[in-house]
Protein backbone atom coordinates (compact mmCIF):
# COMPACT_ATOMS: atom_id res chain seq x y z
CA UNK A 1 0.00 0.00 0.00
CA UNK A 2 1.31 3.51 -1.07
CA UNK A 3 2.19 5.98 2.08
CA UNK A 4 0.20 8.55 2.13
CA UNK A 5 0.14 11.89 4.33
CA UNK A 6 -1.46 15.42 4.64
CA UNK A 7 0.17 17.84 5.50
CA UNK A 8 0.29 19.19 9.04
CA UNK A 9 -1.44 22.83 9.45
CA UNK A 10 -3.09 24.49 12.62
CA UNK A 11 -6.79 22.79 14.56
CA UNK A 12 -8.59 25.51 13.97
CA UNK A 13 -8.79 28.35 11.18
CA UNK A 14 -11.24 31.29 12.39
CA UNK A 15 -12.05 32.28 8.98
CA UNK A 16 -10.86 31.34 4.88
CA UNK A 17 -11.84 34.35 3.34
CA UNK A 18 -8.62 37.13 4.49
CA UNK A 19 -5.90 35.33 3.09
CA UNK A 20 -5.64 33.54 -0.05
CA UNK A 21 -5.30 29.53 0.71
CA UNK A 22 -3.82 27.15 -2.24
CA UNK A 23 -4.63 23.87 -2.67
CA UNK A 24 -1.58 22.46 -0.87
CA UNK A 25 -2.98 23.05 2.58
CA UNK A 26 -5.35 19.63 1.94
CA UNK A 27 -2.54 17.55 1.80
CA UNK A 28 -1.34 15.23 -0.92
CA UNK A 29 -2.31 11.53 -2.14
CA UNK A 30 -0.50 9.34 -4.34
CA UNK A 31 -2.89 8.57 -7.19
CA UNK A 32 -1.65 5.87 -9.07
CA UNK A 33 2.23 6.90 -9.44
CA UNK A 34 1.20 10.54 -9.35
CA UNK A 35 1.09 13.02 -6.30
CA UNK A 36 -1.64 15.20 -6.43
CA UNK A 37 -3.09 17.80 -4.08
CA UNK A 38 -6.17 16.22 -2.25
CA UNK A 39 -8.22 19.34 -3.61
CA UNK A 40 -9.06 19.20 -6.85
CA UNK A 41 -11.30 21.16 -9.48
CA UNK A 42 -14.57 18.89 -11.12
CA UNK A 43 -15.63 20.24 -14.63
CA UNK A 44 -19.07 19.40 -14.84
CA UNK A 45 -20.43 22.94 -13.77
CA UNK A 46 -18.01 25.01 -15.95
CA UNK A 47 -19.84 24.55 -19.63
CA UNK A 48 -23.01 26.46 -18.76
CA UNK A 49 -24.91 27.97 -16.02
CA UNK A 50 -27.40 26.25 -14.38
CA UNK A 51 -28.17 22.61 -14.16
CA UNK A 52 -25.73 20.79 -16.13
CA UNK A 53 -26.32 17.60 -18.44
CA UNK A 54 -29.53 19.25 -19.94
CA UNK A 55 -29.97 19.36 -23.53
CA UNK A 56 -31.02 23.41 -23.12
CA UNK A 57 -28.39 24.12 -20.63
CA UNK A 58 -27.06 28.19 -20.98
CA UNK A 59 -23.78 28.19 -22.40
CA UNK A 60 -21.15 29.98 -19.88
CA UNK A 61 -19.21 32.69 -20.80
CA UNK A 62 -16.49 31.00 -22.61
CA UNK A 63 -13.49 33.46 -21.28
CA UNK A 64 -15.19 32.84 -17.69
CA UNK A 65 -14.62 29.54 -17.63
CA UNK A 66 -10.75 29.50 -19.25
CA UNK A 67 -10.53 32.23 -16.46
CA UNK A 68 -11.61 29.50 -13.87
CA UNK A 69 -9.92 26.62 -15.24
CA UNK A 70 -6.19 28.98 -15.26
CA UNK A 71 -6.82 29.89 -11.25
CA UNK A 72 -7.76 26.96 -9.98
CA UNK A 73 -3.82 26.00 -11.80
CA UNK A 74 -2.68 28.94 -10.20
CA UNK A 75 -4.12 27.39 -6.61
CA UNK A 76 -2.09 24.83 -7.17
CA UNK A 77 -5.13 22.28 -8.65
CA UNK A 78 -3.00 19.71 -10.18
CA UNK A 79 -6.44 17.00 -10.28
CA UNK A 80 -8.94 18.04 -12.61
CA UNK A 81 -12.12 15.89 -13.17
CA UNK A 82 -14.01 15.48 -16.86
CA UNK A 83 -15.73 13.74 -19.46
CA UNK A 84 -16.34 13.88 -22.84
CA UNK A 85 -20.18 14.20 -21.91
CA UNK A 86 -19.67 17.39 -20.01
CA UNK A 87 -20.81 19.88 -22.63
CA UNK A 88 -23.60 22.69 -23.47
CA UNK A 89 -24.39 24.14 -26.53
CA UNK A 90 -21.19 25.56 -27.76
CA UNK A 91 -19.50 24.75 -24.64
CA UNK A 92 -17.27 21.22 -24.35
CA UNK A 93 -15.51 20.72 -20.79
CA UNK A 94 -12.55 18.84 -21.94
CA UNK A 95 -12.21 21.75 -25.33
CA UNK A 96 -11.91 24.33 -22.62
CA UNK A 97 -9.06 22.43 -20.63
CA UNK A 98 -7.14 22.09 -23.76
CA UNK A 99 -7.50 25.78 -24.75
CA UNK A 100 -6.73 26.78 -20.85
CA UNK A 101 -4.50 24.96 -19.85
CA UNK A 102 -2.80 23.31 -22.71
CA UNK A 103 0.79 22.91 -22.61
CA UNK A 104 0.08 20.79 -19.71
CA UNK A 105 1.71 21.14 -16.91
CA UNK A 106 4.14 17.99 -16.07
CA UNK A 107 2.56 17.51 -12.45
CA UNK A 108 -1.10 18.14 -14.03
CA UNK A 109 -3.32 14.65 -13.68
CA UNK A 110 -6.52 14.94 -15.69
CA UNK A 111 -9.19 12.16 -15.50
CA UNK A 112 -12.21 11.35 -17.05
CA UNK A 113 -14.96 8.89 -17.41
CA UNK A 114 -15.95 7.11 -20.18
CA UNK A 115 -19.10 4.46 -19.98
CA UNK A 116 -22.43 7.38 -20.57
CA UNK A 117 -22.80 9.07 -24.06
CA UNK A 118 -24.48 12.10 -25.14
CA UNK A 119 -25.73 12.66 -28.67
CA UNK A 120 -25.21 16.13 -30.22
CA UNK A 121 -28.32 16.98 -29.53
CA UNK A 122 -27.58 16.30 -25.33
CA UNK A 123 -29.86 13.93 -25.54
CA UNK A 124 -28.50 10.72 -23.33
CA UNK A 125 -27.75 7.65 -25.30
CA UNK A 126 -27.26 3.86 -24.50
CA UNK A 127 -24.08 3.27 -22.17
CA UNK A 128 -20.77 2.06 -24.10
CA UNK A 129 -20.84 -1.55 -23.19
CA UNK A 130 -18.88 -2.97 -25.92
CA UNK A 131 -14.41 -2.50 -26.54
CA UNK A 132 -15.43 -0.63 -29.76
CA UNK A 133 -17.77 1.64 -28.16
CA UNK A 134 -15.39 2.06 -25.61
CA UNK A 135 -12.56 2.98 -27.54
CA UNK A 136 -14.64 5.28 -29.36
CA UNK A 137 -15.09 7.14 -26.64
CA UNK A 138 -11.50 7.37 -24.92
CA UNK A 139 -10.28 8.47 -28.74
CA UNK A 140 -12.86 11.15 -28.21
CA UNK A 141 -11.37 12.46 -24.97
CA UNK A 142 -8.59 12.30 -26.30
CA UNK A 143 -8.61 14.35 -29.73
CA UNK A 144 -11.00 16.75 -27.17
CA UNK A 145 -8.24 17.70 -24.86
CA UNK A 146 -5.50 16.95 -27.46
CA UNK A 147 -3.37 14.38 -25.57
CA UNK A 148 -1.87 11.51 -26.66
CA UNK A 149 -2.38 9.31 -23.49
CA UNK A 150 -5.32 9.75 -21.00
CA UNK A 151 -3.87 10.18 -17.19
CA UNK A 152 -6.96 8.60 -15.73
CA UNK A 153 -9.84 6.51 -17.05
CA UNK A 154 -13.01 6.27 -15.01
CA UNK A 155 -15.32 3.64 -16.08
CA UNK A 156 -18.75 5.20 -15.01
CA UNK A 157 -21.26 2.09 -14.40
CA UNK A 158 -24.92 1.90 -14.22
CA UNK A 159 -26.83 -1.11 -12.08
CA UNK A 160 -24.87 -3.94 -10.63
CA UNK A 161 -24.22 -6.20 -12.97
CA UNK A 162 -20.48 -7.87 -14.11
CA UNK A 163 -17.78 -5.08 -14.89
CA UNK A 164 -15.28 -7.31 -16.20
CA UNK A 165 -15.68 -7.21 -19.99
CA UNK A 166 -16.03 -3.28 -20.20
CA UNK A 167 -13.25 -2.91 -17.44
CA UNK A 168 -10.88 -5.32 -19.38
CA UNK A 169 -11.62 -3.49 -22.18
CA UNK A 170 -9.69 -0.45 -20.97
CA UNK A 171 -6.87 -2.64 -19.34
CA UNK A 172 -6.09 -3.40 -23.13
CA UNK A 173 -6.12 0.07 -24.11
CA UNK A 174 -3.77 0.96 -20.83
CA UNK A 175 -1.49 -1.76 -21.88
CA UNK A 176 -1.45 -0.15 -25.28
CA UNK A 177 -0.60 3.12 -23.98
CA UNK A 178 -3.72 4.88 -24.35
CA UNK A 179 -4.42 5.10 -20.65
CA UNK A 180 -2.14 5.47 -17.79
CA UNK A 181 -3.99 4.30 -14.54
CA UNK A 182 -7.34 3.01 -14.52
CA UNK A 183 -10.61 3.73 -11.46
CA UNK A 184 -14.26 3.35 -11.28
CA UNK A 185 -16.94 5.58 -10.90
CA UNK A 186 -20.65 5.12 -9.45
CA UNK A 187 -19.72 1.21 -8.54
CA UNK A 188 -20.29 -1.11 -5.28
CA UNK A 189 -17.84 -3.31 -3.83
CA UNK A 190 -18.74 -6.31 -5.86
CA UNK A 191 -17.67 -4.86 -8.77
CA UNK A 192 -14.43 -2.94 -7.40
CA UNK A 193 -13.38 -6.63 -6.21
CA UNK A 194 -14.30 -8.20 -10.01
CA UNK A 195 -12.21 -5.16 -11.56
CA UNK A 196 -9.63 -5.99 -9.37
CA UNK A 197 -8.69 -9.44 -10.40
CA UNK A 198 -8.22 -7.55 -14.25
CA UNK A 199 -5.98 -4.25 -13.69
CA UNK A 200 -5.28 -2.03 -10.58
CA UNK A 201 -7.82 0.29 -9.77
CA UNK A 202 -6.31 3.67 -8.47
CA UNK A 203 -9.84 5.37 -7.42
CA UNK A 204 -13.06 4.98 -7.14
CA UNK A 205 -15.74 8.19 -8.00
CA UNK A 206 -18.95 7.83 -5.87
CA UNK A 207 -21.26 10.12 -5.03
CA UNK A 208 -20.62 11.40 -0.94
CA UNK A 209 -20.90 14.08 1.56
CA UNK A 210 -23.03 14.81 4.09
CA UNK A 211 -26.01 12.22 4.27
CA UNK A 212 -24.50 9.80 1.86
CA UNK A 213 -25.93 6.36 2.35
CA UNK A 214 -24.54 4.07 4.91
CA UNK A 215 -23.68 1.47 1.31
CA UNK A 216 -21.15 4.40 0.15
CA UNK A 217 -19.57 4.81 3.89
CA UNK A 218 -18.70 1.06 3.57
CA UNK A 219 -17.26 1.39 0.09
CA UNK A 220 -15.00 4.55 1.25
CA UNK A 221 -13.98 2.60 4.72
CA UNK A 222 -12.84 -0.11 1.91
CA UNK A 223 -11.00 1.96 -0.61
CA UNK A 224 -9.34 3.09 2.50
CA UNK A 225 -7.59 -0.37 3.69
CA UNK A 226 -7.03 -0.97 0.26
CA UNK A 227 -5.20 2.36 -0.34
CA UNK A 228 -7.16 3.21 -2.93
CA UNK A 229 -7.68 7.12 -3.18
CA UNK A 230 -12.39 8.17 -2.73
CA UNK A 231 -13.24 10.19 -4.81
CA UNK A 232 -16.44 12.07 -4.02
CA UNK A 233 -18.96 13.73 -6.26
CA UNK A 234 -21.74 15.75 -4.94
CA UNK A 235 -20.03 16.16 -2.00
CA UNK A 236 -21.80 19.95 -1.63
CA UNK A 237 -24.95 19.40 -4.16
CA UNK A 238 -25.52 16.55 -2.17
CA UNK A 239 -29.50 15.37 -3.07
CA UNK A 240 -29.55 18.05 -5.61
CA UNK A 241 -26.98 16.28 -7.47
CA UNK A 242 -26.27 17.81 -11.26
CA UNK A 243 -29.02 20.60 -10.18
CA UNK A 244 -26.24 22.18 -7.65
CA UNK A 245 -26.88 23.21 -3.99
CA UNK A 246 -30.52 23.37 -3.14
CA UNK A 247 -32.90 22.98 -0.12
CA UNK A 248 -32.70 23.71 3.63
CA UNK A 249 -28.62 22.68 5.19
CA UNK A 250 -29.05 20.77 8.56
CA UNK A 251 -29.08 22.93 11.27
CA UNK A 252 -25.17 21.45 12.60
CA UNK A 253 -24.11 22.29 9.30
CA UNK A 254 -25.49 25.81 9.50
CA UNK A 255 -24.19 26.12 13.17
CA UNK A 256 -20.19 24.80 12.09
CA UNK A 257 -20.26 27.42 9.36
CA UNK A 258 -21.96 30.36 11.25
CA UNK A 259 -19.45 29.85 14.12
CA UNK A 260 -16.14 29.21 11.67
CA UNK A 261 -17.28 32.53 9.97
CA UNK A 262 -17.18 30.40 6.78
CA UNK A 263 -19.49 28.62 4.05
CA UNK A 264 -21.70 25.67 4.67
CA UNK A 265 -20.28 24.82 0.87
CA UNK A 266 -16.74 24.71 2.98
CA UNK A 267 -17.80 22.93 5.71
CA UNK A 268 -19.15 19.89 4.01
CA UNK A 269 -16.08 19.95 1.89
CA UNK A 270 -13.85 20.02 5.44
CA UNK A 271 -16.41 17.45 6.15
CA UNK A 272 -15.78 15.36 3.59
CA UNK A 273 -11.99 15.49 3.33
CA UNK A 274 -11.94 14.67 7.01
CA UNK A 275 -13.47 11.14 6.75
CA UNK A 276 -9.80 9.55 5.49
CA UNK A 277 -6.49 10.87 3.93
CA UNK A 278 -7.11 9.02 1.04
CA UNK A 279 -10.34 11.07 0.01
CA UNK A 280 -10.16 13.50 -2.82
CA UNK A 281 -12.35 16.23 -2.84
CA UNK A 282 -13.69 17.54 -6.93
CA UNK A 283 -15.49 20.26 -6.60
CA UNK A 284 -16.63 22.42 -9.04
CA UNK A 285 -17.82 25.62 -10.11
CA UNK A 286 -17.97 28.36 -12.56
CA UNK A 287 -17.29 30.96 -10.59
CA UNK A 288 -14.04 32.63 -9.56
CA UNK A 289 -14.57 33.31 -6.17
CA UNK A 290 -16.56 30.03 -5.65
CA UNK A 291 -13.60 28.29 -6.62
CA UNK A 292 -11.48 29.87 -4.52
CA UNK A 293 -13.77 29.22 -1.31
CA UNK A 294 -13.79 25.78 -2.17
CA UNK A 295 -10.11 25.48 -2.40
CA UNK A 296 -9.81 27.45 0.74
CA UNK A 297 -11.63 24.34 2.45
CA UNK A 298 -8.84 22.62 2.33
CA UNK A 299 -7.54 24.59 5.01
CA UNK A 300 -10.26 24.12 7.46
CA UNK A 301 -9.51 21.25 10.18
CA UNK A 302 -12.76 20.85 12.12
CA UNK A 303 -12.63 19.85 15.41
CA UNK A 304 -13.57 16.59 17.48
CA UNK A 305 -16.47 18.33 18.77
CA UNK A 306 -17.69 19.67 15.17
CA UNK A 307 -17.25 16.62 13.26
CA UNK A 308 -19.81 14.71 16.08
CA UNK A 309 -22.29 17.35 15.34
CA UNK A 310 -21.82 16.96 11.71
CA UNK A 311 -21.79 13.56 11.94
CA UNK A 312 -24.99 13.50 13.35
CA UNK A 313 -26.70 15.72 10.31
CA UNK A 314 -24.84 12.49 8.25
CA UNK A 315 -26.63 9.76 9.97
CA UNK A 316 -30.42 11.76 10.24
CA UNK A 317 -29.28 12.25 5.95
């Protein structure tokens, strides 16, 4: 199992918003034979405003979101989640990483997920369940963000059935040098055990935070012994999911942030990265100054006392 550590940094932090915090006060993982920052920057929000993964989503301000994509590099973001299904009329995720951020930087990991497909239209189609389909799809991400080699391949599942044809599938392309390190996204523990026997898995993407089931507390306890880095999505949407942020916070949650002088936002991220050092935290925004709150979470250590009250909003979830 790879050693991995955050780094040390004070108990308490009154307040994120004076000073300007990078994304090295999370910490670091190893992901696969790559160090990253345990803060990283999800892409799903940045093509349009609004709920994403709608056919009529609002396109975003293009220079916006290349503004985005260039600080949250700045902060030190050297994980950056996508997928070739990310888009909005005239707006692709993965184009706007390439025209951000391209050179890439040497210590920059991108992943992405490949498994659901969008027509042109944004219409959902049938999930690539085939090694042509597959491939199809990882060429696509690839032309899209103009690499050569993909850092990280997600394969995004639906249901419960057998993962091993579609995740040997992409063990092929990874020993044809396609793809460097291979996770899963959306899976349960059956199925991280079956892709196990075919390739090393390096993460696993499920959706967490506050109120997650107790099913996806299991599956992060066991990525844990298994040193495999948690990857959480929805960690601040939480039941609002691709809609964003919505509904009433639990009253601890309100009561952490109101007394930290900070976000509820940042607390369930401090939340969240707080359950194990091998959790990575994704999250995402279109927004400048969101961004920066969110990567200012990093900072924030809660206490024993605030993480019982919190955990209590997590079991009533």
């Amino acid at each position: 199992m790879t050693s991995n550590t955050a780094e040390n940094t004070p108990p308490h932090t009154p307040t994120l918003t004076h000073t300007t915090v990078t994304a090295a006060a999370s910490g670091t993982w190893t992901l696969g034979d790559r160090t990253v920052h345990r803060i990283g920057f999800g892409t799903m929000r940045l093509p349009q405003t609004g709920p994403a993964l709608v056919p009529d989503a609002v396109p975003r301000d293009r220079e916006q979101a290349l503004r985005v994509l260039r600080r949250a590099v700045e902060l030190g973001v050297n994980h950056i989640d996508t997928a070739a299904f990310y888009f909005s009329p005239l707006r692709s995720a993965n184009e706007l990483i390439n025209r951000a951020l391209a050179p890439y930087a040497d210590d920059l990991v991108i992943a992405t997920k490949v498994g659901p497909g969008r027509g042109p239209d944004g219409e959902w189609v049938e999930h690539a369940r085939t090694p042509e389909r597959l491939r199809a799809q990882v060429e696509q991400n690839l032309r899209q963000l103009g690499r050569d080699h993909l850092d990280l391949v997600n394969l995004r599942v639906l249901g419960t059935d057998s993962v091993a044809e579609r995740f040997g599938a992409l063990a092929e392309l990874r020993r044809a040098g396609l793809i460097r390190q291979l996770g899963l996204s959306n899976v349960h523990p059956h199925q991280l055990a079956e892709a196990q026997t075919t390739a090393p898995v390096v993460c696993v993407q499920n959706p967490y935070g506050i109120g997650a089931t107790p099913a996806q507390d299991e599956l992060l306890r066991i990525c844990g012994e298994q040193g495999i880095a948690f990857v959480p999505f929805y960690a601040i949407a939480g039941a609002g999911r691709q809609d964003g942020a919505g509904g009433a916070e639990p009253a601890q949650v309100r009561s952490v942030a109101r007394a930290r002088g900070v976000s509820t936002a940042q607390v369930r991220l401090a939340w969240t990265l707080q359950r194990g050092p091998h959790v990575l935290a994704i999250p995402g925004t279109g927004d400048v100054a969101h961004l920066e709150d969110n990567i200012a979470a990093g900072a924030l250590r809660l206490s024993a006392q605030e993480l019982a009250l919190l955990d209590e909003a997590h079991a009533a979830g």
